[in-house]
N, C-alpha and C. Protein backbone atom coordinates (compact mmCIF):
# COMPACT_ATOMS: atom_id res chain seq x y z
N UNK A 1 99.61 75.95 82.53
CA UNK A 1 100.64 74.99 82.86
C UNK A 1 101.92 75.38 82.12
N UNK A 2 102.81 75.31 83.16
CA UNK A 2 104.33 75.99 82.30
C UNK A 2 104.93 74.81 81.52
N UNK A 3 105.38 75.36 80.17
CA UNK A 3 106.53 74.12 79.15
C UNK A 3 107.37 74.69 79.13
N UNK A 4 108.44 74.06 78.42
CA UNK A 4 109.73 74.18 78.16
C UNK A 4 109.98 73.65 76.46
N UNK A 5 110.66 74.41 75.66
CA UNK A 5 110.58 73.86 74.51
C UNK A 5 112.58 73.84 74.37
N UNK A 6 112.65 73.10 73.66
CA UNK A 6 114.45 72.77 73.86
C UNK A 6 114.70 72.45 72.67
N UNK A 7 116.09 72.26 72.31
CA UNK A 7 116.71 71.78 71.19
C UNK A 7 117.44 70.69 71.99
N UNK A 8 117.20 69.46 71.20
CA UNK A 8 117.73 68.01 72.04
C UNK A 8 118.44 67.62 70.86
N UNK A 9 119.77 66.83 71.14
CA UNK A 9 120.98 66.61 70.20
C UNK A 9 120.37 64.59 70.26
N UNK A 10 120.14 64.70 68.63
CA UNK A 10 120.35 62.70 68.89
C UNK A 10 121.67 62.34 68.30
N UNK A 11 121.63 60.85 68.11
CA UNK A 11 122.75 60.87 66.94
C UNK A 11 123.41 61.22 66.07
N UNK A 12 124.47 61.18 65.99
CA UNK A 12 124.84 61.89 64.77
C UNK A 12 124.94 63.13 64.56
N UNK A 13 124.92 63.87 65.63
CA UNK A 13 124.95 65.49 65.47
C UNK A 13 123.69 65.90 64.88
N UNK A 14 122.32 65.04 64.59
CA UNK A 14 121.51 65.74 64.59
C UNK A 14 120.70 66.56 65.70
N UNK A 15 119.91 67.28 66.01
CA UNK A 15 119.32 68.32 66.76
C UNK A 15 117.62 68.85 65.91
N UNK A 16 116.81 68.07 66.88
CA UNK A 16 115.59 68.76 66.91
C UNK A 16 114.86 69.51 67.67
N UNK A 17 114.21 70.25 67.09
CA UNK A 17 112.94 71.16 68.63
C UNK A 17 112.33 70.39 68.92
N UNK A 18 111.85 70.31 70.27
CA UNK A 18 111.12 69.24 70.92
C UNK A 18 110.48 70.11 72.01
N UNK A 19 109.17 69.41 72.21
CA UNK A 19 108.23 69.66 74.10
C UNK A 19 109.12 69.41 74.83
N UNK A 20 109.68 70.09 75.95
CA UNK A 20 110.17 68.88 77.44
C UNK A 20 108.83 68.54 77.49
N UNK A 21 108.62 67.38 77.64
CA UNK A 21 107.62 66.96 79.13
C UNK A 21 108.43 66.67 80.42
N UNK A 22 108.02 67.83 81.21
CA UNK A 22 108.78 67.56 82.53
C UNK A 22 107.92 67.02 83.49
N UNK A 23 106.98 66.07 83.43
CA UNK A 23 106.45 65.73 84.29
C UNK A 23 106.60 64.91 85.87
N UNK A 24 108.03 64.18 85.23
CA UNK A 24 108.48 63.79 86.45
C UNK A 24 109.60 64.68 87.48
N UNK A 25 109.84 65.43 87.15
CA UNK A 25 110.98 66.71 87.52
C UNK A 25 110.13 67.94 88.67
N UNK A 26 110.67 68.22 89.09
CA UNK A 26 109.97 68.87 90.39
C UNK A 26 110.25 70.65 89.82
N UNK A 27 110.46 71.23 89.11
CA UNK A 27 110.17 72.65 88.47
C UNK A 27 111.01 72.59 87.32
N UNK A 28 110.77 73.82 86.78
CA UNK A 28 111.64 74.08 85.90
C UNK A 28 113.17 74.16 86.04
N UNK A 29 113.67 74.43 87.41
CA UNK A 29 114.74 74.24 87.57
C UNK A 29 115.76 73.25 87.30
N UNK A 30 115.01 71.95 86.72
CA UNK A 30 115.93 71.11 87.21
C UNK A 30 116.10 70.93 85.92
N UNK A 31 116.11 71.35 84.92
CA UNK A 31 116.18 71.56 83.06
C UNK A 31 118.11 71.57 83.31
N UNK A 32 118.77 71.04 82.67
CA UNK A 32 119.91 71.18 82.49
C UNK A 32 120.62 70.93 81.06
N UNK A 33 121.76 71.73 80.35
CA UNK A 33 121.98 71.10 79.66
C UNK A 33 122.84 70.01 79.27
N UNK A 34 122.93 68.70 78.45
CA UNK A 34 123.21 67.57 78.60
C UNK A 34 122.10 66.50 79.19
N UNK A 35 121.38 67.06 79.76
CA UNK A 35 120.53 66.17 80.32
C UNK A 35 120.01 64.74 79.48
N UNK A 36 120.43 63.72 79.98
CA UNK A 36 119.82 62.75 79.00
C UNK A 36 118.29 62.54 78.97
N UNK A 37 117.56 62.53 77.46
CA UNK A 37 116.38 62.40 77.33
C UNK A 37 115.48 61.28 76.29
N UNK A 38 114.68 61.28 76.64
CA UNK A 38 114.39 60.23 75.45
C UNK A 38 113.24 61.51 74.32
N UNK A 39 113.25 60.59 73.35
CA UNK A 39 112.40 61.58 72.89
C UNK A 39 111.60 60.62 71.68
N UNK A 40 110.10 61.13 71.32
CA UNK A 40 108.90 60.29 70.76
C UNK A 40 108.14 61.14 69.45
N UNK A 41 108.20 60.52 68.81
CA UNK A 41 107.26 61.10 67.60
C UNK A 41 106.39 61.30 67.67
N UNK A 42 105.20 62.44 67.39
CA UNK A 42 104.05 62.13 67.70
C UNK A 42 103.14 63.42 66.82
N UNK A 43 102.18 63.29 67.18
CA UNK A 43 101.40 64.76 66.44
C UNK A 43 101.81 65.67 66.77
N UNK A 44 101.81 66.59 65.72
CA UNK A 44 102.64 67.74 66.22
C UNK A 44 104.21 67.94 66.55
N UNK A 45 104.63 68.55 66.93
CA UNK A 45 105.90 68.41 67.68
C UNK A 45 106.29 67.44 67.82
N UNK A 46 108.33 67.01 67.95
CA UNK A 46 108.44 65.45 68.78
C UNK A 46 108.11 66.43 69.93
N UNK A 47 108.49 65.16 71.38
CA UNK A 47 108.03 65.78 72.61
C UNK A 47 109.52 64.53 73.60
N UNK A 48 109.99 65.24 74.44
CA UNK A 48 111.31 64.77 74.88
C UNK A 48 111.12 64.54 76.37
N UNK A 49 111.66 63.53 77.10
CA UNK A 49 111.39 63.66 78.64
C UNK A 49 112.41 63.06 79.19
N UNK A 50 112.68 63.52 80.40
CA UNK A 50 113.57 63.07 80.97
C UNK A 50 113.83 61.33 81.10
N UNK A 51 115.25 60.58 80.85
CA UNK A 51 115.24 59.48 81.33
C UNK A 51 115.49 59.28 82.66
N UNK A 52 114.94 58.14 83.09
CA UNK A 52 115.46 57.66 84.97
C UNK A 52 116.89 57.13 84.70
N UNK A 53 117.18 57.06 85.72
CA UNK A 53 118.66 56.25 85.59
C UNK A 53 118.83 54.72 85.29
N UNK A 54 117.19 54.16 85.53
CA UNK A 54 117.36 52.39 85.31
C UNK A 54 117.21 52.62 83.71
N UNK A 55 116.28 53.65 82.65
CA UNK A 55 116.54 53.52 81.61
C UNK A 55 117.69 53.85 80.49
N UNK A 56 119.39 54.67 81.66
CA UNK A 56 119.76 55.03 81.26
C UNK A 56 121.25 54.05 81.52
N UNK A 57 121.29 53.26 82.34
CA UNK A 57 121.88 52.16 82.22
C UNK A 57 121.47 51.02 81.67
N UNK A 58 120.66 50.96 81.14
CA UNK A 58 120.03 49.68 80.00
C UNK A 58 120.53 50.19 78.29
């Protein structure tokens, strides 16, 4: 199964390595940069995924 590993910018000018999970995204193509993402703490790695647009107007 193909990943994507990225550097995602949060607040503040910080920047971590993160998983994409691209699970809702239809290939790798659609990786852009700026893309707004959310991103989750977890074992291992954080891990970052795309937001929808209803979570990105809330």
């Amino acid at each position: 199964m193909p990943f994507a590993v990225g550097y995602v910018e949060l607040a503040e000018d910080v920047r971590v390595a993160a998983v994409l999970d691209l699970g809702e995204l239809d290939s790798l193509d659609d990786i852009r940069i700026g893309m707004p993402l959310s991103v989750a703490a977890g074992p291992g790695v954080p891990r970052a995924r795309p937001i929808t647009p209803a979570e990105e107007r809330s």
